[in-house]
C-alpha atoms as a PDB file:
ATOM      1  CA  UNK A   1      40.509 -22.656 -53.279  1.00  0.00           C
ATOM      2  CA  UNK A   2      41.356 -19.119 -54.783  1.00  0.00           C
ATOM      3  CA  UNK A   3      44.521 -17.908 -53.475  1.00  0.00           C
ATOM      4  CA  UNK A   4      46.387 -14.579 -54.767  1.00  0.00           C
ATOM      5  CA  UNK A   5      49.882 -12.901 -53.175  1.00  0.00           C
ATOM      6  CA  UNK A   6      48.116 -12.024 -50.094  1.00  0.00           C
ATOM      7  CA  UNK A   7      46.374 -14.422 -48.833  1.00  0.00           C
ATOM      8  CA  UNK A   8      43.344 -16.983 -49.358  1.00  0.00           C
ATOM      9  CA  UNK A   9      40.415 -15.809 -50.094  1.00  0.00           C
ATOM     10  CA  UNK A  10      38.184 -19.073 -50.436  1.00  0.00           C
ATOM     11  CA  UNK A  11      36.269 -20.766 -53.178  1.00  0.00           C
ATOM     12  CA  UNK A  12      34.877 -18.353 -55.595  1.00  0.00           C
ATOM     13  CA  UNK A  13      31.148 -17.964 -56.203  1.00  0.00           C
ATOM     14  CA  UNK A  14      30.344 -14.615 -58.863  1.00  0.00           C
ATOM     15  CA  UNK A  15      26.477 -14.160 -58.715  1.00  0.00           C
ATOM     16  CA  UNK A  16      24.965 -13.146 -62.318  1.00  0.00           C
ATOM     17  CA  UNK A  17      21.108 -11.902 -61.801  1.00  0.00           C
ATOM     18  CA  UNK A  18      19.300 -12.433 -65.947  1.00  0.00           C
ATOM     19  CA  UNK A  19      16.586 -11.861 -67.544  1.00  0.00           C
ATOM     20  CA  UNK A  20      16.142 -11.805 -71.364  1.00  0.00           C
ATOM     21  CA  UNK A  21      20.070 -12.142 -71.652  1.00  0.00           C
ATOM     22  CA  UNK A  22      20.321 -14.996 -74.087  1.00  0.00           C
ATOM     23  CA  UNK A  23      22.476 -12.988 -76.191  1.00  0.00           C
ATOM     24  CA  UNK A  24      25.417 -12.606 -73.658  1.00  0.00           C
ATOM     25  CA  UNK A  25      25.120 -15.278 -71.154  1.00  0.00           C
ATOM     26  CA  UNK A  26      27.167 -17.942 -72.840  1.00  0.00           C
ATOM     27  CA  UNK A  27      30.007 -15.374 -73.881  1.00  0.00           C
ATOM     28  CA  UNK A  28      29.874 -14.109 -70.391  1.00  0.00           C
ATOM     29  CA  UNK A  29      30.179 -17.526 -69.274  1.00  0.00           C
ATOM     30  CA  UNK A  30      33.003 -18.037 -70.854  1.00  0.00           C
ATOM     31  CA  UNK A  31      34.912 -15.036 -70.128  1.00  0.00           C
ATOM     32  CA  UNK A  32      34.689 -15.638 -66.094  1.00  0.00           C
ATOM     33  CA  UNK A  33      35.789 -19.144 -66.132  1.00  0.00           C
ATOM     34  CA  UNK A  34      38.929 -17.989 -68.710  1.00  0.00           C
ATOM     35  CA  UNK A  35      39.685 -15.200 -66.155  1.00  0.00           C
ATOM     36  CA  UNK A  36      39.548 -17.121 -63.107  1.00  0.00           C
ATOM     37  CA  UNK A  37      39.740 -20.576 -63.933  1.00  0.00           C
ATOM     38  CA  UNK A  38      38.813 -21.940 -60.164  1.00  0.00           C
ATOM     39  CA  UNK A  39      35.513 -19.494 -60.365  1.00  0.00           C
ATOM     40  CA  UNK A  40      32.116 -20.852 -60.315  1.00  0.00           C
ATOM     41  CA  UNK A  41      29.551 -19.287 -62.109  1.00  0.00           C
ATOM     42  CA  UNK A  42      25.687 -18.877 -60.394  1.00  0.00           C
ATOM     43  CA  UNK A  43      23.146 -17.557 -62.962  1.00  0.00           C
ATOM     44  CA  UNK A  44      20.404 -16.417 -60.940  1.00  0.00           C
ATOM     45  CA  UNK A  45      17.303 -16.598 -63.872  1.00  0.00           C
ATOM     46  CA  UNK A  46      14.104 -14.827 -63.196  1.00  0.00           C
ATOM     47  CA  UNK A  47      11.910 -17.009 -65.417  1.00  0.00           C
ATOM     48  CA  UNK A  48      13.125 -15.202 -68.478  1.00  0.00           C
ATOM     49  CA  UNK A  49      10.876 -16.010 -71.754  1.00  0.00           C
ATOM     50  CA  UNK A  50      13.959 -15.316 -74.544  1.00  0.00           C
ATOM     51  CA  UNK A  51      15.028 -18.641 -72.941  1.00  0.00           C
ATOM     52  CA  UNK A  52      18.386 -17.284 -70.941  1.00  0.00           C
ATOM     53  CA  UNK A  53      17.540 -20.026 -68.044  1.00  0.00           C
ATOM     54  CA  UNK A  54      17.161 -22.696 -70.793  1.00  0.00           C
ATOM     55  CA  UNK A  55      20.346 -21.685 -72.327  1.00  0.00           C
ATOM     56  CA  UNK A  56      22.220 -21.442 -68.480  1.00  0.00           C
ATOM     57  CA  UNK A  57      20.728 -24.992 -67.957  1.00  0.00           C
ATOM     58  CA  UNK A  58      23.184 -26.533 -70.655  1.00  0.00           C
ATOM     59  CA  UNK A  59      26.160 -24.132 -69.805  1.00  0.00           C
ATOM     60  CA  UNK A  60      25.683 -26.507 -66.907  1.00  0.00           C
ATOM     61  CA  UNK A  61      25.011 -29.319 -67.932  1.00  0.00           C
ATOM     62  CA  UNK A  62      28.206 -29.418 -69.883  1.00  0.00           C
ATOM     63  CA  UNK A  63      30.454 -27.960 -67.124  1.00  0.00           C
ATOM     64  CA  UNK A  64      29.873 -28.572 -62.989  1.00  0.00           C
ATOM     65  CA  UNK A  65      31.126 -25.226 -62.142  1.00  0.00           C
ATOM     66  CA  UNK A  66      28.508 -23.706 -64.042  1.00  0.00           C
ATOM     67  CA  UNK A  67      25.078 -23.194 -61.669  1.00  0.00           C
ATOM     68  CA  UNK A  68      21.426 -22.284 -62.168  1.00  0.00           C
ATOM     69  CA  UNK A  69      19.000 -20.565 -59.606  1.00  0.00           C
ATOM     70  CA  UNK A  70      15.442 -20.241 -61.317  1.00  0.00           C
ATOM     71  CA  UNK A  71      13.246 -17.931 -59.643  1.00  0.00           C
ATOM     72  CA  UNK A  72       9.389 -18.015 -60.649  1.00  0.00           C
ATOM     73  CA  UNK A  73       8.872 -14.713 -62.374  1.00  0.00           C
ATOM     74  CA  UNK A  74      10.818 -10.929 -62.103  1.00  0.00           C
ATOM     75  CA  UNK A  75      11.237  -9.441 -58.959  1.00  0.00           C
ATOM     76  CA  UNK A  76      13.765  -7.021 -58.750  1.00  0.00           C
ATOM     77  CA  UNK A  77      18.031  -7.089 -59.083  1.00  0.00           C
ATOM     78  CA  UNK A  78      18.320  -6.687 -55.345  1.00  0.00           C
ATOM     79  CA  UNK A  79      15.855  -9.572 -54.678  1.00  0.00           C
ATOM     80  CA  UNK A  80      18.343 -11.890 -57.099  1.00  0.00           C
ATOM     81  CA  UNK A  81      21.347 -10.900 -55.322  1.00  0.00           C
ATOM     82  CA  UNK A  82      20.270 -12.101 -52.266  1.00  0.00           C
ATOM     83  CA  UNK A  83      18.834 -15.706 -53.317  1.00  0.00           C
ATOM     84  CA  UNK A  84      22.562 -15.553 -55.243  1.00  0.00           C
ATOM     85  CA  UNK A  85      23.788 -14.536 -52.190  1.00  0.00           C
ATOM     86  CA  UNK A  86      21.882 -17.220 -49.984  1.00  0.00           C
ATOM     87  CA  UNK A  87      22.741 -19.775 -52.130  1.00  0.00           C
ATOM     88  CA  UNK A  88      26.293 -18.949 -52.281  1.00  0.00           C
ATOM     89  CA  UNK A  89      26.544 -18.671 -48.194  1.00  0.00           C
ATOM     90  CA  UNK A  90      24.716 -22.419 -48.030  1.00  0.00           C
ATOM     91  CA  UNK A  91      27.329 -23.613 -50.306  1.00  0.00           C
ATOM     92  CA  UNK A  92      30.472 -22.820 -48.014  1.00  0.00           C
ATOM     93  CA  UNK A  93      32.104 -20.343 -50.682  1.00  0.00           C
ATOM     94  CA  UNK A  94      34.756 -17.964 -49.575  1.00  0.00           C
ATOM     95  CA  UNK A  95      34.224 -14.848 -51.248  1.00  0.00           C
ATOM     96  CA  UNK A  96      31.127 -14.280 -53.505  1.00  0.00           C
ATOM     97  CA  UNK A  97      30.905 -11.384 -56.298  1.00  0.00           C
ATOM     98  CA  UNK A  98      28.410  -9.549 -57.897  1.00  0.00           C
ATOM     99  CA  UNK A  99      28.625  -8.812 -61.819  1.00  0.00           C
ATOM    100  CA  UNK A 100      26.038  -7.922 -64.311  1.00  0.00           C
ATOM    101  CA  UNK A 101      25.027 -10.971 -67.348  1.00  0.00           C
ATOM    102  CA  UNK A 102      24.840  -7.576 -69.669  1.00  0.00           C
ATOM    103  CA  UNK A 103      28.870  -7.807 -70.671  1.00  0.00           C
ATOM    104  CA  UNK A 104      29.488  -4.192 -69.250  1.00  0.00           C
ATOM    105  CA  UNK A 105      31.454  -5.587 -65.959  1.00  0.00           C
ATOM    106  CA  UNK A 106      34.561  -6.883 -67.648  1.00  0.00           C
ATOM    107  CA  UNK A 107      35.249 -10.320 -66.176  1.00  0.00           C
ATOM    108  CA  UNK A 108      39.171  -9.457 -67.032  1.00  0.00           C
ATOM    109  CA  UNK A 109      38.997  -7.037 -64.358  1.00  0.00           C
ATOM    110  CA  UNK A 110      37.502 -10.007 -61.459  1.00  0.00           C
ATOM    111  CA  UNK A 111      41.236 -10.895 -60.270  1.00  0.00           C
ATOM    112  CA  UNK A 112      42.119  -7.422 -58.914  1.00  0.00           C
ATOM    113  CA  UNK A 113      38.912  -7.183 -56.976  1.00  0.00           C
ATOM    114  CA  UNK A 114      39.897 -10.678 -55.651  1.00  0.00           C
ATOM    115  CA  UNK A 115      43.317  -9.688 -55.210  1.00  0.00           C
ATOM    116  CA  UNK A 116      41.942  -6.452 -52.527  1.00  0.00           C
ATOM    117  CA  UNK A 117      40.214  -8.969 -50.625  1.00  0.00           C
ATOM    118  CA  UNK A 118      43.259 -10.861 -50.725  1.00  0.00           C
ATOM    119  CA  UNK A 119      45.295  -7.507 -49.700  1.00  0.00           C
ATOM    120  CA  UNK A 120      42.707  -7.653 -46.374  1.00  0.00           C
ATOM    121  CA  UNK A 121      39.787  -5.989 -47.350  1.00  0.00           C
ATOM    122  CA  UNK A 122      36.228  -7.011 -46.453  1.00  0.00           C
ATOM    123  CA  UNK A 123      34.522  -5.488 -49.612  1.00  0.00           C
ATOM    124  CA  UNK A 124      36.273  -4.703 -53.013  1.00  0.00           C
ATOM    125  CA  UNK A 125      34.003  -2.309 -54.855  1.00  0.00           C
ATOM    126  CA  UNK A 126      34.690  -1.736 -58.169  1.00  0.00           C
ATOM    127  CA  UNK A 127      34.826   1.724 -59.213  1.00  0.00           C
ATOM    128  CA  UNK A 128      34.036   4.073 -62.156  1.00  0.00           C
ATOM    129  CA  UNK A 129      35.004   7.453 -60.630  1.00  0.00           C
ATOM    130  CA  UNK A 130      38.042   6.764 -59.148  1.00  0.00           C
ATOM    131  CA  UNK A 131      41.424   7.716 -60.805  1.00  0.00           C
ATOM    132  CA  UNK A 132      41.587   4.762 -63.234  1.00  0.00           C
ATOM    133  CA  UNK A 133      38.001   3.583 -63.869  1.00  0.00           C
ATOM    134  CA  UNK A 134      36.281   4.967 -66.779  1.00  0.00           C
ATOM    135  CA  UNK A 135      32.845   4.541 -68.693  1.00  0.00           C
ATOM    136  CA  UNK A 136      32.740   3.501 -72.337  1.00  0.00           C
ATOM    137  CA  UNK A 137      29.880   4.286 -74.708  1.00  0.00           C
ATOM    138  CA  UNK A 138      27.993   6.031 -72.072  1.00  0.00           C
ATOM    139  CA  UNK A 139      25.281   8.939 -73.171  1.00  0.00           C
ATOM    140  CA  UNK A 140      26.329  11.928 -71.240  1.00  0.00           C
ATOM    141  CA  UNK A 141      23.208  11.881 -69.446  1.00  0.00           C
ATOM    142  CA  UNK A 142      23.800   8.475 -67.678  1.00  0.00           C
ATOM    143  CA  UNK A 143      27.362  10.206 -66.766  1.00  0.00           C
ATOM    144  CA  UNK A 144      25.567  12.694 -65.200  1.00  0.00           C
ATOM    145  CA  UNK A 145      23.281  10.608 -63.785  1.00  0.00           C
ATOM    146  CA  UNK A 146      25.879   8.389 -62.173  1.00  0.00           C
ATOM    147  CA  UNK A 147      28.308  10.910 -60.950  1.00  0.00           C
ATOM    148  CA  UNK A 148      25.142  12.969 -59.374  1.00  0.00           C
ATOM    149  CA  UNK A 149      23.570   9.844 -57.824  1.00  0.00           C
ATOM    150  CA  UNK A 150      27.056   9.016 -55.717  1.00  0.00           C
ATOM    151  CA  UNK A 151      27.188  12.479 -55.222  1.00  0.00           C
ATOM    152  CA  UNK A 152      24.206  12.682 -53.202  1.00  0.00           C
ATOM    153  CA  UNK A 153      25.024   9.319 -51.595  1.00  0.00           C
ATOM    154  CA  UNK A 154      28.335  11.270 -49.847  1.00  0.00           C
ATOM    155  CA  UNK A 155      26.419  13.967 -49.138  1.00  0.00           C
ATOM    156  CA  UNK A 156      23.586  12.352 -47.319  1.00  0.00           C
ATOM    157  CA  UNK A 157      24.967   9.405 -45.545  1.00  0.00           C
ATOM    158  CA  UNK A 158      28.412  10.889 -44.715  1.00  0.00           C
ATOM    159  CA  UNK A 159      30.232   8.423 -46.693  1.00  0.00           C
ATOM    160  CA  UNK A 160      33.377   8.883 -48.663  1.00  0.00           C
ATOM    161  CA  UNK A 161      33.349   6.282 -51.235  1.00  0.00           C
ATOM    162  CA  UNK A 162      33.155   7.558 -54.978  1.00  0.00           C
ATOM    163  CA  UNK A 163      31.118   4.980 -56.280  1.00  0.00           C
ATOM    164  CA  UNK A 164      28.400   3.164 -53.890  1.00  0.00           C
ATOM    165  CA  UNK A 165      26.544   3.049 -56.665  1.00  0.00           C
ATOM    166  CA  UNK A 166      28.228   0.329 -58.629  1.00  0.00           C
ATOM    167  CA  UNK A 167      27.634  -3.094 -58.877  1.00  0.00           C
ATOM    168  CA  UNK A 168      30.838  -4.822 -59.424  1.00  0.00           C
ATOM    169  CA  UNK A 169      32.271  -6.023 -56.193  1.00  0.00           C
ATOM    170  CA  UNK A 170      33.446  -8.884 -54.192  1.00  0.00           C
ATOM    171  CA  UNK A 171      32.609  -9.422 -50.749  1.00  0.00           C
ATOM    172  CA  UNK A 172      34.045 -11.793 -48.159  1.00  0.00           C
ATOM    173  CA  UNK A 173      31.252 -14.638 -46.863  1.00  0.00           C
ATOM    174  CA  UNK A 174      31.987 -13.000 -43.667  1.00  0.00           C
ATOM    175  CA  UNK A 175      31.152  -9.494 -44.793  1.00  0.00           C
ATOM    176  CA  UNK A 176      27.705 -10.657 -46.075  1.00  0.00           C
ATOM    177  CA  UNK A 177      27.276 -12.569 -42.389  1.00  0.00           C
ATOM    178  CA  UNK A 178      28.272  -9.473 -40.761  1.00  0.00           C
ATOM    179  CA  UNK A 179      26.070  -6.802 -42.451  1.00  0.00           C
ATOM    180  CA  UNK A 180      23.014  -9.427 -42.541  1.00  0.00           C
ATOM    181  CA  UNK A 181      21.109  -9.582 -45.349  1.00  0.00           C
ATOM    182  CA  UNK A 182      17.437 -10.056 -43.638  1.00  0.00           C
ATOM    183  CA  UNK A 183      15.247  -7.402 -44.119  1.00  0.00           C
ATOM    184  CA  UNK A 184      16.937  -5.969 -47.398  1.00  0.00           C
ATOM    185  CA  UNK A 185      14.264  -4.370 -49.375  1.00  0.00           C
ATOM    186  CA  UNK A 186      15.835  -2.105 -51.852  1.00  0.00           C
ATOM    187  CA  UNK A 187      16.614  -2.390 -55.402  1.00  0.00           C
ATOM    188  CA  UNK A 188      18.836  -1.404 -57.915  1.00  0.00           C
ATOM    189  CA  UNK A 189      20.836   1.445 -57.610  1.00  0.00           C
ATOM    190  CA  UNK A 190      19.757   1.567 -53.843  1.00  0.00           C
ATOM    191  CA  UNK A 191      20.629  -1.801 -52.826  1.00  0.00           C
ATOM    192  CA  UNK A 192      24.335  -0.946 -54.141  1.00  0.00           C
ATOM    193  CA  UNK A 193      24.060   1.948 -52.072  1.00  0.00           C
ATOM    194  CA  UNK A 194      22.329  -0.327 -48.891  1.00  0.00           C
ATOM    195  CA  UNK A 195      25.482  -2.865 -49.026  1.00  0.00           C
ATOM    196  CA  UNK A 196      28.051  -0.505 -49.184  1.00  0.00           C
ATOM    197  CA  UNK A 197      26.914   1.679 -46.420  1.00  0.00           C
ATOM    198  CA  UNK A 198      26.128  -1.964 -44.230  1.00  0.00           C
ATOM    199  CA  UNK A 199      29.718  -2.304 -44.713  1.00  0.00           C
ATOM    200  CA  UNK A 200      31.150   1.293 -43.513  1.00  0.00           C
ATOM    201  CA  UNK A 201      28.913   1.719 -40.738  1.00  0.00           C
ATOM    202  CA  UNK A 202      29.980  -2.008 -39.453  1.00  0.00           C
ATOM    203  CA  UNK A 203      33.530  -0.451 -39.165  1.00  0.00           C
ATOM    204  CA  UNK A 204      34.728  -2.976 -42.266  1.00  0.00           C
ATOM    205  CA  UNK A 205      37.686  -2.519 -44.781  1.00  0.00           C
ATOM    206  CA  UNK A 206      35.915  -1.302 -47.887  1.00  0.00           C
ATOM    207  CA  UNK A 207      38.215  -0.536 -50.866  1.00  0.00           C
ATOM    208  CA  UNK A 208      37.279   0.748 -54.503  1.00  0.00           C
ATOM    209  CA  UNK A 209      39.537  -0.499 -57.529  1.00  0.00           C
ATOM    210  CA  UNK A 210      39.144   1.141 -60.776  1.00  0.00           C
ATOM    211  CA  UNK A 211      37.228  -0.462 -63.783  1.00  0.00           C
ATOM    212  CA  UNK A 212      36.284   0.270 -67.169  1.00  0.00           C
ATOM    213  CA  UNK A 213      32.755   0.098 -67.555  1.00  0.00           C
ATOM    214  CA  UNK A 214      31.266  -0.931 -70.836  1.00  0.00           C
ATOM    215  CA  UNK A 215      27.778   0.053 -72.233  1.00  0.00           C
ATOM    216  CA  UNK A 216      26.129  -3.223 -72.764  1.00  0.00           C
ATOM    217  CA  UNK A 217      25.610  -4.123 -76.591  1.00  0.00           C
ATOM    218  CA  UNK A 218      22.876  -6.575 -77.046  1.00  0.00           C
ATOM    219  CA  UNK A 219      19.897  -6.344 -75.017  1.00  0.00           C
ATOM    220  CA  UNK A 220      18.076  -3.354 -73.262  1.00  0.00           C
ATOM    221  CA  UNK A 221      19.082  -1.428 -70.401  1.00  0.00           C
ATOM    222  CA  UNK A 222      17.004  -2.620 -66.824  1.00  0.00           C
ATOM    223  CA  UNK A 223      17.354   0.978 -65.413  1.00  0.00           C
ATOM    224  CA  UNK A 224      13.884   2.521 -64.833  1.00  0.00           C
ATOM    225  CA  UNK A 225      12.819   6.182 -63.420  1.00  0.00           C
ATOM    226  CA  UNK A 226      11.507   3.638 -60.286  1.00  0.00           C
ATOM    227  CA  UNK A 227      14.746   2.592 -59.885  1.00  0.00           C
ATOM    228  CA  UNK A 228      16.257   6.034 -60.173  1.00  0.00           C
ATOM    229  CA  UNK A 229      13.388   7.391 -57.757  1.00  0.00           C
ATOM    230  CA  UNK A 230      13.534   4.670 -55.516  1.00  0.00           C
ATOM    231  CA  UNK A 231      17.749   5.485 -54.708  1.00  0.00           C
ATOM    232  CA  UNK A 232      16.322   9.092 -54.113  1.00  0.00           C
ATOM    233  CA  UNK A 233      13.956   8.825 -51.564  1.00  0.00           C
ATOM    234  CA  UNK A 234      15.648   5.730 -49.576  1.00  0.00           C
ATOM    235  CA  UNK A 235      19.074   7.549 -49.469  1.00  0.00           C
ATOM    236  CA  UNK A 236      17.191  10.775 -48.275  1.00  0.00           C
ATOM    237  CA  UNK A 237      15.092   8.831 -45.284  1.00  0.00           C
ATOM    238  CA  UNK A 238      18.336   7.386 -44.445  1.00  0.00           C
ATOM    239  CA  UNK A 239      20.853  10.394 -44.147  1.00  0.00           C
ATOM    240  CA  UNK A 240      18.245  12.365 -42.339  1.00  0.00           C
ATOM    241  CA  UNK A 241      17.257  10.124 -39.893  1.00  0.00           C
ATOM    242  CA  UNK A 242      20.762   9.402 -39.141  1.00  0.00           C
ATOM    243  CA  UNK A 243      21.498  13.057 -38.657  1.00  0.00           C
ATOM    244  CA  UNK A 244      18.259  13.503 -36.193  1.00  0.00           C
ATOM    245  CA  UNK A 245      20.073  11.179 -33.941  1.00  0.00           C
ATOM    246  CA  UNK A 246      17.326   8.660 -33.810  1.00  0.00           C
ATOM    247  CA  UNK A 247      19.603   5.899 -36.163  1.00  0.00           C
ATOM    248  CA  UNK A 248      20.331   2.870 -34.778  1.00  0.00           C
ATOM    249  CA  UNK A 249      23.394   1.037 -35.834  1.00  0.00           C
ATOM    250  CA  UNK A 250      22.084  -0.938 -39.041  1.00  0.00           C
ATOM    251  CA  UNK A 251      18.456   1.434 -39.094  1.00  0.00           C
ATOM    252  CA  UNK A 252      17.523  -0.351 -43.103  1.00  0.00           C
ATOM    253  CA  UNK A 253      16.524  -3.796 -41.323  1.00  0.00           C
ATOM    254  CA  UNK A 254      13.337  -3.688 -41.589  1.00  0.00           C
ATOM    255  CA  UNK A 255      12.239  -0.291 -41.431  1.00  0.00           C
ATOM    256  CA  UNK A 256      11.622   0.746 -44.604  1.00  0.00           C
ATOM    257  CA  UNK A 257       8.902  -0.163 -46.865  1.00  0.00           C
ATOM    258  CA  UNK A 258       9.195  -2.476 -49.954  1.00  0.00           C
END
């Protein structure tokens, strides 16, 4: 069990979606188990061909709270989270978190997202734009990008959180239960955006803590003009539907299109 000043929070499962991250898996590895020792580690493969699900198989191998979830071929961040997530929910963990394989969520940074959902919140998002976080190495067009995306995401679904965007956070098991996960067919940016707004419109404790954000080093970026476009149009449907009145509580299940 996990346990910080306020409270238990569980076992600790942190999801990590790959593909083609053989350079920074096993140094990523390392740096959650040093910063929560009690932590396991799922690496959620998608068949990658530099060999990242060989190289998870012996992190492993040589230590049992080290896991690997191979999935036949790429099919999206948001489809990895939730076979992460499904996995983690089968396994009785307590709280399970979300963190990119790239090195740019700082694994350092893990215990104060565990220690809000040890404070009593449901969802801990961590968060670039709020007084505190930062970006590092970011082109000022991904700034832009970023702060116009969440922006938009206020704007459109009524929402006050700075950073829905994100995709550093710990959730309760019960928070995942709550906000169900059937039906989720958005990706990337979106599916950050999907969760978080789950959560708020389920009347849940959502709180953002500040991180640093770190422009990943080796590999290449996995953000697309799909995945930009995709956050567009799904954010859109859902604010105005929701503002025509015709909404129902959780209106994503289902009734969007892949």
């Amino acid at each position: 069990m996990t346990s910080t000043p306020g409270g238990d929070i569980g076992q600790v499962a942190v999801v990590m979606p790959t593909y083609n991250e053989r350079d920074n898996i096993e140094s990523m590895a390392s740096r959650v188990r040093a910063a929560v020792p009690d932590a396991h580690l799922l690496v959620v493969d998608d068949n990658s061909p530099d060999g990242t699900g060989e190289l998870a198989d012996k992190l492993a191998a040589e230590d049992p709270q080290v896991h690997v979830l191979h999935r036949p071929g790429k099919a999206g961040l948001g489809a990895a989270y939730i076979a992460g997530f499904g996995w983690a929910l089968e396994h009785g963990y307590g709280t399970i978190v979300e963190m990119d394989a790239d090195g740019s969520h700082r694994p350092e940074e893990l215990p104060r997202l565990l220690d809000a959902l040890a404070a009593g919140a449901d969802l801990a998002l961590g968060s670039r734009w709020v007084p505190g976080g930062q970006v590092v190495n970011w082109p000022r067009s991904r700034e832009i990008l970023s702060r116009g995306g969440n922006a938009y995401a206020r704007v459109m679904l009524g929402i006050s959180l700075r950073d829905a965007t994100g995709g550093y956070r710990a959730f309760r098991a019960s928070t995942l239960r709550v906000i169900g996960l059937d039906g989720v067919k958005s990706q990337g940016y979106c599916f950050q955006v999907d969760l978080a707004l789950r959560a708020v419109r389920a009347g849940l404790t959502v709180v953002e803590v500040p991180i640093t954000f770190v422009e990943r080093v080796h590999g290449a970026s996995k953000m697309s003009r799909d995945v930009v476009a995709e956050a567009f149009w799904r954010v859109g449907l859902w604010g105005l539907t929701g503002r025509r009145g015709r909404q129902p509580r959780r209106p994503w299940d289902g009734a969007h299109p892949a």
